[in-house]
Protein backbone atom coordinates (compact mmCIF):
# COMPACT_ATOMS: atom_id res chain seq x y z
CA UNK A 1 -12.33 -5.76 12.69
CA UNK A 2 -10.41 -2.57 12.12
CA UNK A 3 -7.78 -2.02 9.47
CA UNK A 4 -4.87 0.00 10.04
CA UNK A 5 -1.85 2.05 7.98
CA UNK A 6 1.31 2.48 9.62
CA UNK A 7 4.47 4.21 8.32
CA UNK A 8 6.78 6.98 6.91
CA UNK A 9 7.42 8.24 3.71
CA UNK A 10 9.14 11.28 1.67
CA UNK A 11 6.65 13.57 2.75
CA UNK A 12 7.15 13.00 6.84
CA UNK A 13 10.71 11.68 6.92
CA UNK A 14 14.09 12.78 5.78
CA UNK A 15 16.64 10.17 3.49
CA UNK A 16 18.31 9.23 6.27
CA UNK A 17 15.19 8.26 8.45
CA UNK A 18 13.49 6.38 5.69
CA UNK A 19 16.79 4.23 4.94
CA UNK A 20 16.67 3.11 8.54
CA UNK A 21 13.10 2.13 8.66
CA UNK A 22 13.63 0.28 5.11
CA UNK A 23 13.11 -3.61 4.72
CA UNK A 24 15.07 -5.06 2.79
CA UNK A 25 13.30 -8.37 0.61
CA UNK A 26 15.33 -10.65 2.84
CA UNK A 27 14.05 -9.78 5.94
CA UNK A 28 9.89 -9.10 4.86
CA UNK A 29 8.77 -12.65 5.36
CA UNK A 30 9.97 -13.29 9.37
CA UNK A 31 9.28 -9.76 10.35
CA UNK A 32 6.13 -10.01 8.62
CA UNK A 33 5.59 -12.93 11.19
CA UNK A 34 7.19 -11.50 13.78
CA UNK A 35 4.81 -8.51 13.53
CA UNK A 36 1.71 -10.48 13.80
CA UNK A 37 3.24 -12.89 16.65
CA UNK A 38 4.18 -10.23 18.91
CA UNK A 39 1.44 -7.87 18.22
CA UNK A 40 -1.67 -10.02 17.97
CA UNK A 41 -2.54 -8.46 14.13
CA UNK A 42 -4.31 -11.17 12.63
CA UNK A 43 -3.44 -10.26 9.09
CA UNK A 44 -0.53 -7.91 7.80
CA UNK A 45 1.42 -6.76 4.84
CA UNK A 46 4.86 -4.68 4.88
CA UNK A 47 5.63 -2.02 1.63
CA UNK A 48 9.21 -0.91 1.57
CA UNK A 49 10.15 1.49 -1.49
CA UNK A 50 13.07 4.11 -1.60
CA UNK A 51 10.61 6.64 -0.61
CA UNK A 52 7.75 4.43 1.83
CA UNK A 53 7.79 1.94 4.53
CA UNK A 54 4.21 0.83 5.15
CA UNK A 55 2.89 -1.37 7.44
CA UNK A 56 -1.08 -2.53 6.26
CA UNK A 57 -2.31 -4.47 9.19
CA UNK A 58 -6.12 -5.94 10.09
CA UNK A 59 -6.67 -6.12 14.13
CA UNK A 60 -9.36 -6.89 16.21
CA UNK A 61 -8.67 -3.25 17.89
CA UNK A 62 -7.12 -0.22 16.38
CA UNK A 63 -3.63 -1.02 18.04
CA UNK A 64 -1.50 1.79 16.46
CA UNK A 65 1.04 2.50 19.40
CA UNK A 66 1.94 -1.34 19.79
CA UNK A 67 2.75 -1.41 15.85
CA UNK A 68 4.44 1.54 16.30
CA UNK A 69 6.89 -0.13 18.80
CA UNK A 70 7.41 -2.85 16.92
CA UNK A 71 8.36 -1.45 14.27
CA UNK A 72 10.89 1.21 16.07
CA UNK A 73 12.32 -2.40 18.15
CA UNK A 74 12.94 -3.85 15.16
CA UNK A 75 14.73 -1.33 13.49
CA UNK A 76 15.97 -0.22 16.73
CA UNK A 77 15.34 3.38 16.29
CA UNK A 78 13.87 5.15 19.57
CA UNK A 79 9.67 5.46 19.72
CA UNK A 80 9.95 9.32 20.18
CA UNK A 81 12.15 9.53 16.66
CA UNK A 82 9.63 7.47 14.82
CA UNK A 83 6.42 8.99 15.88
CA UNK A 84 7.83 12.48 14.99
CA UNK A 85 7.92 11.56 11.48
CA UNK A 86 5.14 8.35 11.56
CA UNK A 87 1.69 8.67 10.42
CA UNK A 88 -1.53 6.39 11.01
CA UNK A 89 -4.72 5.76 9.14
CA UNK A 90 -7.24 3.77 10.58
CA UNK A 91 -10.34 1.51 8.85
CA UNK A 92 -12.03 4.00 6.07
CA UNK A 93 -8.67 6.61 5.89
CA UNK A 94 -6.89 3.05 5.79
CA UNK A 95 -8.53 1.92 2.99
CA UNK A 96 -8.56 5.21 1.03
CA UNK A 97 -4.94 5.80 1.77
CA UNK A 98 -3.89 2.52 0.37
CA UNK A 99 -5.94 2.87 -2.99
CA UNK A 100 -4.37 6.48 -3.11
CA UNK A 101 -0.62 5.16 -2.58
CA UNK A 102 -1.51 1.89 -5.66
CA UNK A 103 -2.90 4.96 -7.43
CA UNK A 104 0.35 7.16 -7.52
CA UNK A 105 -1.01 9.85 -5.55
CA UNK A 106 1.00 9.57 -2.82
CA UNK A 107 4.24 9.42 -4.77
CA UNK A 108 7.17 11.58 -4.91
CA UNK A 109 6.25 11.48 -8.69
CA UNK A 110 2.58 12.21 -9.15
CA UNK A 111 1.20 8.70 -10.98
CA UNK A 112 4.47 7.11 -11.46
CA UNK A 113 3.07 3.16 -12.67
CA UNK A 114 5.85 1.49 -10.21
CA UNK A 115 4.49 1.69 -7.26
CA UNK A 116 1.40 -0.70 -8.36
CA UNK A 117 3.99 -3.41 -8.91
CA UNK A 118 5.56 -2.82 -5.58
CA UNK A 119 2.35 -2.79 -3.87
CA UNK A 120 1.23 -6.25 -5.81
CA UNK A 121 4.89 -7.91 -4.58
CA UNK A 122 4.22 -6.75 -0.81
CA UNK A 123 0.84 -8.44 -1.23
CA UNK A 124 2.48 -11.73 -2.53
CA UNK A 125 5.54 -11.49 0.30
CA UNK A 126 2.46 -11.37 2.71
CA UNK A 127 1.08 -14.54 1.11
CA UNK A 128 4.18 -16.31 1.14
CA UNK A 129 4.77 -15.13 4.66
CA UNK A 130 1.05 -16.88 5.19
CA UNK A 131 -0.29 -13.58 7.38
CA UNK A 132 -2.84 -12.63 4.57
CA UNK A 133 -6.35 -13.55 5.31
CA UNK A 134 -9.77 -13.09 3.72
CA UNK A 135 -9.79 -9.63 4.50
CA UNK A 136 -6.47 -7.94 4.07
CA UNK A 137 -6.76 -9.96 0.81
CA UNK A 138 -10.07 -8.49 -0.01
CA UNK A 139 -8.62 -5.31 0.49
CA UNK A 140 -5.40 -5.93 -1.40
CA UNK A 141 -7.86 -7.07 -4.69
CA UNK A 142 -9.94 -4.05 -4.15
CA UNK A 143 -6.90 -1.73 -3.94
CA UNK A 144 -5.65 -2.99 -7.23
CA UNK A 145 -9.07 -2.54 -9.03
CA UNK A 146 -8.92 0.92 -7.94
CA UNK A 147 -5.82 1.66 -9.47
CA UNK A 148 -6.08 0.43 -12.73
CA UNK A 149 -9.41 1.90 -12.80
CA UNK A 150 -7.30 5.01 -12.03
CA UNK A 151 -4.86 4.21 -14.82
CA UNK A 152 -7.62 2.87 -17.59
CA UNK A 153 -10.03 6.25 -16.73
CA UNK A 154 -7.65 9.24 -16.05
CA UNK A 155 -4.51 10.73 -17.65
CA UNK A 156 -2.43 10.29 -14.87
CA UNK A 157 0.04 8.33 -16.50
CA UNK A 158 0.03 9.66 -19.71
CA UNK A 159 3.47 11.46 -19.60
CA UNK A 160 6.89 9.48 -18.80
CA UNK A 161 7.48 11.10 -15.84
CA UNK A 162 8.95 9.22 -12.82
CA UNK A 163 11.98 9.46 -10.78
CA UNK A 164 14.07 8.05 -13.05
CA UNK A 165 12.93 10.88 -15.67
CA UNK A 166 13.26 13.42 -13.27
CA UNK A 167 16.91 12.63 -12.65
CA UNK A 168 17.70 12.59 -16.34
CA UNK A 169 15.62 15.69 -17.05
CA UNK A 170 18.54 17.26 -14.45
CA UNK A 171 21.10 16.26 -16.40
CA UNK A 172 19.86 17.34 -19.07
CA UNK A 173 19.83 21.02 -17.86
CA UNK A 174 23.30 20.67 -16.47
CA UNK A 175 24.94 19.17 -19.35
CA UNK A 176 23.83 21.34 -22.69
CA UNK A 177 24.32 17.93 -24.73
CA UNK A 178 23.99 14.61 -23.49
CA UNK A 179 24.76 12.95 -26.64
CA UNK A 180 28.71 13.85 -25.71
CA UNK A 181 28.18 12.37 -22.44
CA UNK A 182 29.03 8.97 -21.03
CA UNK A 183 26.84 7.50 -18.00
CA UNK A 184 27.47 5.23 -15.36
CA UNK A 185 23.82 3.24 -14.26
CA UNK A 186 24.51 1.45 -11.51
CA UNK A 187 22.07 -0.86 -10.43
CA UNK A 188 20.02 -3.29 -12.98
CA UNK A 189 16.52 -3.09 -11.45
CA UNK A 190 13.77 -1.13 -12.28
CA UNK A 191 14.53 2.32 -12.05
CA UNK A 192 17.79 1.94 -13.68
CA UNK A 193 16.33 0.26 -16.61
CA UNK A 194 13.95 3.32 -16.62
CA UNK A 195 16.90 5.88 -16.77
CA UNK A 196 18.65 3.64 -18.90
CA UNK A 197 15.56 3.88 -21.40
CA UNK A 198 15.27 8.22 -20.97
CA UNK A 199 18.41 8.43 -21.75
CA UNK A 200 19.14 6.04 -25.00
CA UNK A 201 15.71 8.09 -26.28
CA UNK A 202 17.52 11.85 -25.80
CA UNK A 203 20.43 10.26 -27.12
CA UNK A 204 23.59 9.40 -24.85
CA UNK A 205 25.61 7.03 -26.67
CA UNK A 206 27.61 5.82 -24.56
CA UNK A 207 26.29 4.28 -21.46
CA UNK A 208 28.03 1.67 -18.98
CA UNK A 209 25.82 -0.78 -16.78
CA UNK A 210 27.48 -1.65 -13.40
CA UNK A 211 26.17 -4.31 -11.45
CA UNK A 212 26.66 -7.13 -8.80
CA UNK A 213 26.04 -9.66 -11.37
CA UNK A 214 27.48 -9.42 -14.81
CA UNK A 215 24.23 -11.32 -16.29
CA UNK A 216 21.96 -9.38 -15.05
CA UNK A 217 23.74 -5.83 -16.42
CA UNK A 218 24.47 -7.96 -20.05
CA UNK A 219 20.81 -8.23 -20.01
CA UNK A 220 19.85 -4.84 -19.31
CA UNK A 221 22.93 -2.72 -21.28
CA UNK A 222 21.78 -5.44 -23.93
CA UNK A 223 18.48 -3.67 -24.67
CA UNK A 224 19.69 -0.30 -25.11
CA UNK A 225 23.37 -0.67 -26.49
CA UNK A 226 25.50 -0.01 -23.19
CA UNK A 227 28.28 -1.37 -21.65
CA UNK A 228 28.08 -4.21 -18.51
CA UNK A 229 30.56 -4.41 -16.10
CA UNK A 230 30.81 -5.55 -11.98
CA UNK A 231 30.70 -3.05 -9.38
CA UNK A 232 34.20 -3.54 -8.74
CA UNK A 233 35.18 -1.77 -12.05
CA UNK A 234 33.03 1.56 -11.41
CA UNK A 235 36.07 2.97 -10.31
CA UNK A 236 37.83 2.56 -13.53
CA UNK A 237 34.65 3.78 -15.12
CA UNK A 238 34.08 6.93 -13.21
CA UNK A 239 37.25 8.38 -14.98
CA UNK A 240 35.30 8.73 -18.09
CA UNK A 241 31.80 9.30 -16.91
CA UNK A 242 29.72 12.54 -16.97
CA UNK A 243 26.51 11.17 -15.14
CA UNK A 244 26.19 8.63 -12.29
CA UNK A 245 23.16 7.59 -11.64
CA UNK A 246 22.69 4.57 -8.51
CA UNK A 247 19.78 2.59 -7.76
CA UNK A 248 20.83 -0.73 -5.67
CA UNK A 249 19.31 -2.74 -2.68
CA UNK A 250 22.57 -2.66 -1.27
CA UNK A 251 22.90 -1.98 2.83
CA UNK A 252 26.30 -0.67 2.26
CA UNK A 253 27.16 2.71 0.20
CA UNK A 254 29.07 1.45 -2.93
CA UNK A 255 30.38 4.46 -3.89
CA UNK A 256 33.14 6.10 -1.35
CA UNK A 257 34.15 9.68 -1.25
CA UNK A 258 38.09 8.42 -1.67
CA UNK A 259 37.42 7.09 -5.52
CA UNK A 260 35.28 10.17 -6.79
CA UNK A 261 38.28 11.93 -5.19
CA UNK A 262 40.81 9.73 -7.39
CA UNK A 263 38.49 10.12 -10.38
CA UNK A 264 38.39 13.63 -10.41
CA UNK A 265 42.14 14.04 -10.21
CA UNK A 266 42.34 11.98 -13.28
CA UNK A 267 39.33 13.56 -15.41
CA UNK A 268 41.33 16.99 -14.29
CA UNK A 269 38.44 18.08 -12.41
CA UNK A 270 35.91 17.85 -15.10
CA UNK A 271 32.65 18.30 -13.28
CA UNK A 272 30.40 14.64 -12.54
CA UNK A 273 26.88 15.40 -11.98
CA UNK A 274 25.55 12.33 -9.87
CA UNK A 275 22.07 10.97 -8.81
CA UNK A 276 21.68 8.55 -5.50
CA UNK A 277 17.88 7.19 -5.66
CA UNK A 278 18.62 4.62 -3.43
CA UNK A 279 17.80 4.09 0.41
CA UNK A 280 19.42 3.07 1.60
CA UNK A 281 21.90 5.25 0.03
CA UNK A 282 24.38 4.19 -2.67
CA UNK A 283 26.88 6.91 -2.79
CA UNK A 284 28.73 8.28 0.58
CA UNK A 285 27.26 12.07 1.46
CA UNK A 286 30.47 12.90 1.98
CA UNK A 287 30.78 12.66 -1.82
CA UNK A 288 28.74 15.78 -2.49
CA UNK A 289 31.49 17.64 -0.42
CA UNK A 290 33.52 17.27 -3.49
CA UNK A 291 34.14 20.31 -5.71
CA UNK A 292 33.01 19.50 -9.24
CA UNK A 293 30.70 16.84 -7.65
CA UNK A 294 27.11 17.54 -8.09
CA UNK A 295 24.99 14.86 -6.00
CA UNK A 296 21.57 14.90 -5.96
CA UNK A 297 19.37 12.55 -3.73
CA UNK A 298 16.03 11.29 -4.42
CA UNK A 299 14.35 14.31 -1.94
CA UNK A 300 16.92 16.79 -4.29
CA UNK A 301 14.34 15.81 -7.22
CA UNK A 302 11.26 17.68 -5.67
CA UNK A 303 11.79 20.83 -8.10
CA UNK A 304 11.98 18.87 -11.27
CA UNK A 305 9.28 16.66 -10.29
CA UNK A 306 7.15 19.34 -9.52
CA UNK A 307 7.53 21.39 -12.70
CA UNK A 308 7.12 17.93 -15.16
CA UNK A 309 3.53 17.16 -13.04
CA UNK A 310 1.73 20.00 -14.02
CA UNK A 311 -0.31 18.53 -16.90
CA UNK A 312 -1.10 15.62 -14.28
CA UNK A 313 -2.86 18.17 -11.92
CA UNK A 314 -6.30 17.51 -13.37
CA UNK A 315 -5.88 13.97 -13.97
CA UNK A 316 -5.23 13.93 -10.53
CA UNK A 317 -8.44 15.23 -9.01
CA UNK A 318 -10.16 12.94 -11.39
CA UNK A 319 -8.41 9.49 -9.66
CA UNK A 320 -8.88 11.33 -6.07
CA UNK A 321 -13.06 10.95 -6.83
CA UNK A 322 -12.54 7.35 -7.95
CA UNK A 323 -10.31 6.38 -5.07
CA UNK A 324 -13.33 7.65 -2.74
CA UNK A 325 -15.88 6.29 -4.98
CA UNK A 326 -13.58 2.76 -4.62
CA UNK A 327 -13.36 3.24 -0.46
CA UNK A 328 -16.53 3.45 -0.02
CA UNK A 329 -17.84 1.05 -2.16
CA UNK A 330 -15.14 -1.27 -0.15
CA UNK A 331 -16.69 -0.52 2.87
CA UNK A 332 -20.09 -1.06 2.13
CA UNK A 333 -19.68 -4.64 0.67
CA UNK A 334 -17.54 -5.24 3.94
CA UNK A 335 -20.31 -3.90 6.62
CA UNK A 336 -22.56 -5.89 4.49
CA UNK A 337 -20.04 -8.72 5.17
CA UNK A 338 -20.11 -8.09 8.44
CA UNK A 339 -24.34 -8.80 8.69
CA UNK A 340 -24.01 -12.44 7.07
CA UNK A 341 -23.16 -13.68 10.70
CA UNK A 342 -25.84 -12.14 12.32
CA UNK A 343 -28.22 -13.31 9.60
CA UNK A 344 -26.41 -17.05 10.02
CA UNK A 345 -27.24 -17.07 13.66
CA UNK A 346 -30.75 -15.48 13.44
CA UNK A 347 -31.53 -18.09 10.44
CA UNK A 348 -30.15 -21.03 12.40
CA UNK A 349 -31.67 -19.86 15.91
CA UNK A 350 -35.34 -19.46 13.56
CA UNK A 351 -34.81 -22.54 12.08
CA UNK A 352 -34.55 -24.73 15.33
CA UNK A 353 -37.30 -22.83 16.55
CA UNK A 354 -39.50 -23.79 13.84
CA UNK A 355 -38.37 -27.34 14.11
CA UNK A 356 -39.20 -27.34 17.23
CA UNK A 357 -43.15 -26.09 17.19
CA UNK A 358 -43.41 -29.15 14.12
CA UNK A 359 -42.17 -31.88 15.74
CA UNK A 360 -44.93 -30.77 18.52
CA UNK A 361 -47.58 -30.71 15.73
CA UNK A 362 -46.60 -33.66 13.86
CA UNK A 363 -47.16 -35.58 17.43
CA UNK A 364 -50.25 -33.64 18.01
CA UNK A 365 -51.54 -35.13 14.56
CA UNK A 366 -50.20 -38.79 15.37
CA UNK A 367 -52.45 -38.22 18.40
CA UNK A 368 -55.16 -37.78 15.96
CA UNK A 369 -55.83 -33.87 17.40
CA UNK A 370 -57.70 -31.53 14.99
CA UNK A 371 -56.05 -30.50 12.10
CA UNK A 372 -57.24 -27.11 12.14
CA UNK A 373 -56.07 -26.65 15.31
CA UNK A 374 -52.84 -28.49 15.52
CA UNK A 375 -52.31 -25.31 12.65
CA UNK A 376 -53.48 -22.55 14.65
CA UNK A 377 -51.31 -23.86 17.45
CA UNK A 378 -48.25 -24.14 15.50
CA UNK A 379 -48.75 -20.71 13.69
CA UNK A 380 -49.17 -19.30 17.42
CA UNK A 381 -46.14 -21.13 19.08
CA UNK A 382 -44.08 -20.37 16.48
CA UNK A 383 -45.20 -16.38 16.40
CA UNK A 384 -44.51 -16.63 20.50
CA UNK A 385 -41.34 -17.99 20.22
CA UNK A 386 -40.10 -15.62 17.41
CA UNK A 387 -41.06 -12.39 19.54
CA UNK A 388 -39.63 -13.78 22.55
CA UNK A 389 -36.35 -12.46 22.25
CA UNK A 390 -36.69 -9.51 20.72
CA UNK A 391 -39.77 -8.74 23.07
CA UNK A 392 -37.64 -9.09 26.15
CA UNK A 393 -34.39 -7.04 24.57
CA UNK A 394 -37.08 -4.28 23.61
CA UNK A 395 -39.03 -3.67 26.73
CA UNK A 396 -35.20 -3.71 28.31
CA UNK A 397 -34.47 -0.97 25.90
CA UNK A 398 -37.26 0.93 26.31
CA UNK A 399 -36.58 0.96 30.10
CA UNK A 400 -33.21 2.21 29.97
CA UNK A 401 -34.55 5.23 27.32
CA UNK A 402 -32.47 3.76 24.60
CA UNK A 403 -34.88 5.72 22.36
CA UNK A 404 -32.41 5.50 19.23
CA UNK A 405 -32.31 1.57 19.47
CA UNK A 406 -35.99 1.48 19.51
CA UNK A 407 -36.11 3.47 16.18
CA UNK A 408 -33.48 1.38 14.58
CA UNK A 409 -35.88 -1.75 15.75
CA UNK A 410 -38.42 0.24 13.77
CA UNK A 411 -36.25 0.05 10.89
CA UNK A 412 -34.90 -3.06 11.31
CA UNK A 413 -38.48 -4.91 11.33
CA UNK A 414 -40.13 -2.21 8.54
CA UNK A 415 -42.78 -1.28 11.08
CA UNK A 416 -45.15 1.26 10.08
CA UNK A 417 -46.48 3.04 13.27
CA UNK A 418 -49.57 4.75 11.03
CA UNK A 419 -50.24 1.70 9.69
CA UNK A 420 -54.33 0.89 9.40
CA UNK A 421 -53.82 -2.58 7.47
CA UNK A 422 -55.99 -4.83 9.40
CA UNK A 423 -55.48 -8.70 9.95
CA UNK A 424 -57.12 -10.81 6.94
CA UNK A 425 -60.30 -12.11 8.06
């Protein structure tokens, strides 16, 4: 048994990295069984977030340079790019990173509450892809006790910050009043709804929802008084809008350097302050080469993230000591697993042992031998045959000065060498 975590994220890799080593939901379930197939992991799950891709994987042997090829064939990216920006935690650092990540403290935003969610999907895309087992799974269920413990004990998640708030907090220094200001959200998932929400609570009253289905942004510009449209009108839109904020699962950019350019023209050059937190990305780099274009990408939000986390600081070292407390726990319950074999076999091995020496008294009796000592000969046999094994491994030990085995046999039987008890008589 050995558990292993396998990936990139914003700390090790740069946008452009991360979007090529993203999975997108479509392809999790077959390259969650191509992963196992063609690496021999029994059990395996796959995270992929804008700022993490994760493999969590449970191998007879710590196989970390296999994974790692797999992982840069299937994205086809070469093994020496990968590893310079890869990282690997193996059994206890496994299971500690994992809490940490479910936790928040591994984010870009320190405690942001979405990555739990994502973390509890990639455990049900492993499911559905039929490569969890009893002990990824055990890990998965421990991970998510640990982080709600995390949430339910510490004030790590006390503040809104995330993100989405720490894009709107920079529009909110660049534009003096965001009440005046229209936005353009495009995207309907998660983090959009987010910024949608941190702005309609500072106040922008005007807010348009573009999306590939119309439904799904009626739904969401619904809730907080905006405007739904397709992503085929964000050109029109971008004449108006002040803030553009993009967070899509699309593979292709949406947003092209030629319409900003057509936009401005028509807005006069009236300055658009955009936000790409996708990754893949949303909006063309080539976009930010604009004058009056400010674009910001999700690694551009370090600063502002940085300066709304202070008050989580403490909160922070608080969840670090239950994380550990919840790793180690983890891996005592599984070593103590890992005995109930042993103890199976031993018990069985005993058992048939001790069936054995009765059968031989229970014919001895039929034979109409003393009672007494058909007894004394099945207390003996059965003493004989229990020390047999153990006898012969010993003195084999003993020869070979395997002087630390013979202590753990010590401790392992309870023997106490001063001992003076003496027999009953």
């Amino acid at each position: 048994m050995a558990f292993l975590a396998l990936g990139i994220n914003h700390k090790t890799a740069s946008v452009d990295v991360r979007e090529r080593v993203a999975f997108t939901p479509e392809q999790l379930v077959e390259a969650l069984q191509q992963l196992c197939r063609l690496t021999n992991s029994r059990e395996a799950a796959i995270l992929s977030t804008c700022n993490r891709s994760e493999l969590y994987i449970e191998h007879d042997e710590l196989a970390s340079e296999s994974i790692l090829a797999w992982l840069a064939d299937y994205h086809q990216l070469s093994l020496e790019e990968l590893r310079a920006s890869a990282y690997v935690h193996e059994d206890d650092a496994a299971v500690r990173h994992m809490m940490r990540v479910a936790s928040g403290l591994d984010s870009l935003v320190l405690g942001e509450p979405q990555i739990l969610g994502q973390m509890k999907s990639a455990y049900a895309v492993a499911r559905e892809a039929g490569t969890i087992g009893p002990l990824l799974g055990r890990l998965f269920q421990a991970t998510f006790s640990a982080a709600k413990q995390v949430r339910t004990d510490t004030a790590i998640g006390e503040n809104p910050v995330s993100v989405a708030f720490a894009a709107v907090s920079l529009a909110k220094q660049i534009f003096s009043d965001l009440q005046r200001s229209q936005a353009l959200l495009i995207g309907a998932g998660e983090t959009i709804t987010l910024v949608a929400r941190h702005l309609h609570d500072l106040g922008v009253k005007r807010i348009v929802v573009a999306n590939r289905t119309l439904e799904r942004a009626s739904i969401l510009a619904a809730e907080f008084g905006a405007h739904a449209v397709l992503l085929a009108d964000i050109p029109a839109e971008l004449v108006n809008s002040d803030i553009v904020i993009s967070s899509t699962a699309s593979q292709l950019p949406i947003l092209g350097k030629g319409a900003v350019e057509s936009a401005l023209k028509l807005r006069k050059h009236k300055p658009i302050f955009m936000v790409d937190i996708a990754v893949p990305r949303d909006i063309e780099p080539e976009v930010g080469e604009l004058d009056d274009v400010y674009l910001y990408t999700v690694d551009d939000l370090h600063e502002v993230v940085a300066e709304n986390l202070k008050s989580r600081q403490g909160a922070a070292m608080a969840a670090e000591q239950l994380v550990t407390i919840g790793a180690d726990e983890f891996m005592f319950r599984l070593r103590e697993l890992a005995a109930v074999d042993v103890l199976r076999a031993y018990r069985q091995q005993s058992e048939r042992l001790r069936d054995e020496e009765l059968l031989k008294a229970q014919r001895m009796l039929a034979n109409g031998a003393n009672a007494e000592e058909v007894l004394v000969q099945l207390a003996r046999g059965l003493t004989n045959k229990l020390l047999h094994a153990p006898s012969v491994q010993l003195k084999k030990l003993s020869a070979e000065g395997r002087l630390d085995a013979l202590a753990m046999a010590q401790e392992l039987f309870a023997l106490n060498e001063g001992s003076t008890d003496k027999p009953p008589q």
